[in-house]
Protein backbone atom coordinates (compact mmCIF):
# COMPACT_ATOMS: atom_id res chain seq x y z
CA UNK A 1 0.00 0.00 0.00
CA UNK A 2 1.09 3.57 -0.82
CA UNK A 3 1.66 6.07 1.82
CA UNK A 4 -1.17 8.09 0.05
CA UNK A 5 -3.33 5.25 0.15
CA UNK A 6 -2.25 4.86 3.74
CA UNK A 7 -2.93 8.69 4.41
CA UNK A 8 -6.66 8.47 2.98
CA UNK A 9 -7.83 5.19 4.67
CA UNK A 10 -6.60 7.00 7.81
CA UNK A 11 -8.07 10.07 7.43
CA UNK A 12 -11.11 8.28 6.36
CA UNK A 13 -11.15 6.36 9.47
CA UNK A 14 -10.86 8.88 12.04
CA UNK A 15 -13.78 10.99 9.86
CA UNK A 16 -15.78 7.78 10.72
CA UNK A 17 -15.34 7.46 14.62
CA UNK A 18 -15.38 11.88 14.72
CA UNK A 19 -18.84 11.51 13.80
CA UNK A 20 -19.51 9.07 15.77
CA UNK A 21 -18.36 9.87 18.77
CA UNK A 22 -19.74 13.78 18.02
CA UNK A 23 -23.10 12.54 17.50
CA UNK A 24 -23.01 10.70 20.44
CA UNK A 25 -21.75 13.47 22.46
CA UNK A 26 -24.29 15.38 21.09
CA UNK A 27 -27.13 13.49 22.06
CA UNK A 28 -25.70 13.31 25.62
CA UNK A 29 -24.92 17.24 26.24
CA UNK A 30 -28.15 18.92 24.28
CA UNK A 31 -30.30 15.25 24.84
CA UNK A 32 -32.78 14.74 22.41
CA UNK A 33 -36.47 14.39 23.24
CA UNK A 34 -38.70 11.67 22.58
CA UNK A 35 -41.58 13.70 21.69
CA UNK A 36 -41.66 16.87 19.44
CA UNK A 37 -41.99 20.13 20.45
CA UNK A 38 -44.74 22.23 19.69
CA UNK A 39 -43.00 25.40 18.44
CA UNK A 40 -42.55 25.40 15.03
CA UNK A 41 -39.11 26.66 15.27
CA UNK A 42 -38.38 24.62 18.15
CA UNK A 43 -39.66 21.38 16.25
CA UNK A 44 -37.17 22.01 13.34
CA UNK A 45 -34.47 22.46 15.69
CA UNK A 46 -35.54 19.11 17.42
CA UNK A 47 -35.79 17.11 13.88
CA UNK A 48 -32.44 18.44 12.48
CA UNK A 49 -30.84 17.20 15.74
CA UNK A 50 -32.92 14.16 15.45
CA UNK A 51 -31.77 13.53 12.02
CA UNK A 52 -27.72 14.09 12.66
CA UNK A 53 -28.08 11.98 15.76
CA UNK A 54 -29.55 9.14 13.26
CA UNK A 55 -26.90 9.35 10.91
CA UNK A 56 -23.75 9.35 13.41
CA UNK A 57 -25.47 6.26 14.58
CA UNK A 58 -25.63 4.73 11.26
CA UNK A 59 -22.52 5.36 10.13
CA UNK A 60 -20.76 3.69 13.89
CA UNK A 61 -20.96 -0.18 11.90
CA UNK A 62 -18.85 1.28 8.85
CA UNK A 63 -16.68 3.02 10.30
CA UNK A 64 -15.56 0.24 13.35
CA UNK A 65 -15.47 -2.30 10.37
CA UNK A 66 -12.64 0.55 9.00
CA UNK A 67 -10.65 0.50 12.28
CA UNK A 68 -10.89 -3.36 12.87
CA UNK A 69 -9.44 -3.77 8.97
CA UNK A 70 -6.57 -1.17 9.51
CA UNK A 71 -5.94 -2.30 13.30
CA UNK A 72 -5.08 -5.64 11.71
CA UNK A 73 -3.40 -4.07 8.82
CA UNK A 74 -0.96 -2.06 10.56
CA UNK A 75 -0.95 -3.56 13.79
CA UNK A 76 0.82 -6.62 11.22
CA UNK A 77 -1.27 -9.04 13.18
CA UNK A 78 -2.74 -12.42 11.64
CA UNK A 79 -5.60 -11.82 9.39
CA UNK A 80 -7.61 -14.49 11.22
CA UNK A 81 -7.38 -11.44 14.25
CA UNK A 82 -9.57 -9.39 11.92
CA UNK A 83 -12.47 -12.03 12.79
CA UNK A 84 -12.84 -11.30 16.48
CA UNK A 85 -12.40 -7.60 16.29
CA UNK A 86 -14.54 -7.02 13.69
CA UNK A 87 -16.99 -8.99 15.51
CA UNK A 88 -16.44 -7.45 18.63
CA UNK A 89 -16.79 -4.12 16.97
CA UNK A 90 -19.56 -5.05 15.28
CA UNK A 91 -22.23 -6.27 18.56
CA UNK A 92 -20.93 -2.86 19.54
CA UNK A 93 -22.39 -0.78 15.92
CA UNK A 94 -24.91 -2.96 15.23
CA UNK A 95 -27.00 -2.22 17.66
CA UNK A 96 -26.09 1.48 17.23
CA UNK A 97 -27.21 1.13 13.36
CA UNK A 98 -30.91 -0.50 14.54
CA UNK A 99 -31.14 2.69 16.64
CA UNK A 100 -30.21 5.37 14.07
CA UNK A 101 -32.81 3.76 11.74
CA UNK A 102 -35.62 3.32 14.34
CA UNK A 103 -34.97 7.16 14.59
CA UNK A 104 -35.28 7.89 11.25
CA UNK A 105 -38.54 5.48 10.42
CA UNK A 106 -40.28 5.86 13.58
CA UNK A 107 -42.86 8.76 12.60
CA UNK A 108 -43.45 7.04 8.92
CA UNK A 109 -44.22 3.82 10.91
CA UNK A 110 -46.55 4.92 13.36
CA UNK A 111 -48.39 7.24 10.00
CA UNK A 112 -48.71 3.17 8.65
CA UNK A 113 -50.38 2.03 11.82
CA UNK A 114 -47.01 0.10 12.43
CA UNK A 115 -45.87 -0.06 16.33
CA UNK A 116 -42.75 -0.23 17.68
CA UNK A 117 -41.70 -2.74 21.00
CA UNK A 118 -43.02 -1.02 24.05
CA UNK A 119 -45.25 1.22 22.36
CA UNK A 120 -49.12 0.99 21.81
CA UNK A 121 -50.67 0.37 18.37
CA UNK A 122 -52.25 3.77 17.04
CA UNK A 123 -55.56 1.62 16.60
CA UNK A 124 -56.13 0.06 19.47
């Protein structure tokens, strides 16, 4: 591999955990609301942070998938070690990726009549 190569897969690796780990933070410092507000202004506020929130969630399985593959790379450890750590990495985006798309799908469920564990059926 080329030491531009090299430069780029790095740079795109630490892109991947900034976000996140900044959307993350994020959600921790200005929390995020389970219900909407009923300002308009406030609401748009509350869906763009929503949204971002979703997104750094989504993005967690990709990019500790990038740092298991580049641990192993440069780390010059056995490529059978890219099994574990990409699986241990993985149980720990996974679950982040299920909640950055229940966050992006819940209101266009519940408009279907569709609900969500722990939450009552809009018909019933």
């Amino acid at each position: 591999m080329e030491l531009r190569e090299s430069v780029w897969l790095w740079f795109l690796c630490i892109v991947a955990t900034s976000t996140v780990i900044g959307g993350k933070l994020g959600a921790v410092f200005w929390g995020l609301a389970a219900e909407p507000p009923s300002d308009p202004a406030e609401f748009s506020r509350w869906q763009r942070r929503r949204r971002w929130s979703a997104y750094s969630e989504i993005s967690a399985l990709p990019a500790f998938a990038t740092i298991g593959v580049v641990a192993v790379y440069y780390g010059a450890l056995n490529p059978i070690a890219a099994v574990p750590i990409s699986m241990t990495l993985g149980a720990v985006g996974f679950p982040l990726l299920l909640h950055g798309a229940q966050l992006l799908y819940r209101d266009r469920l519940k408009r279907l009549g569709i609900s969500l564990p722990g939450e009552e059926a809009s018909g019933a």
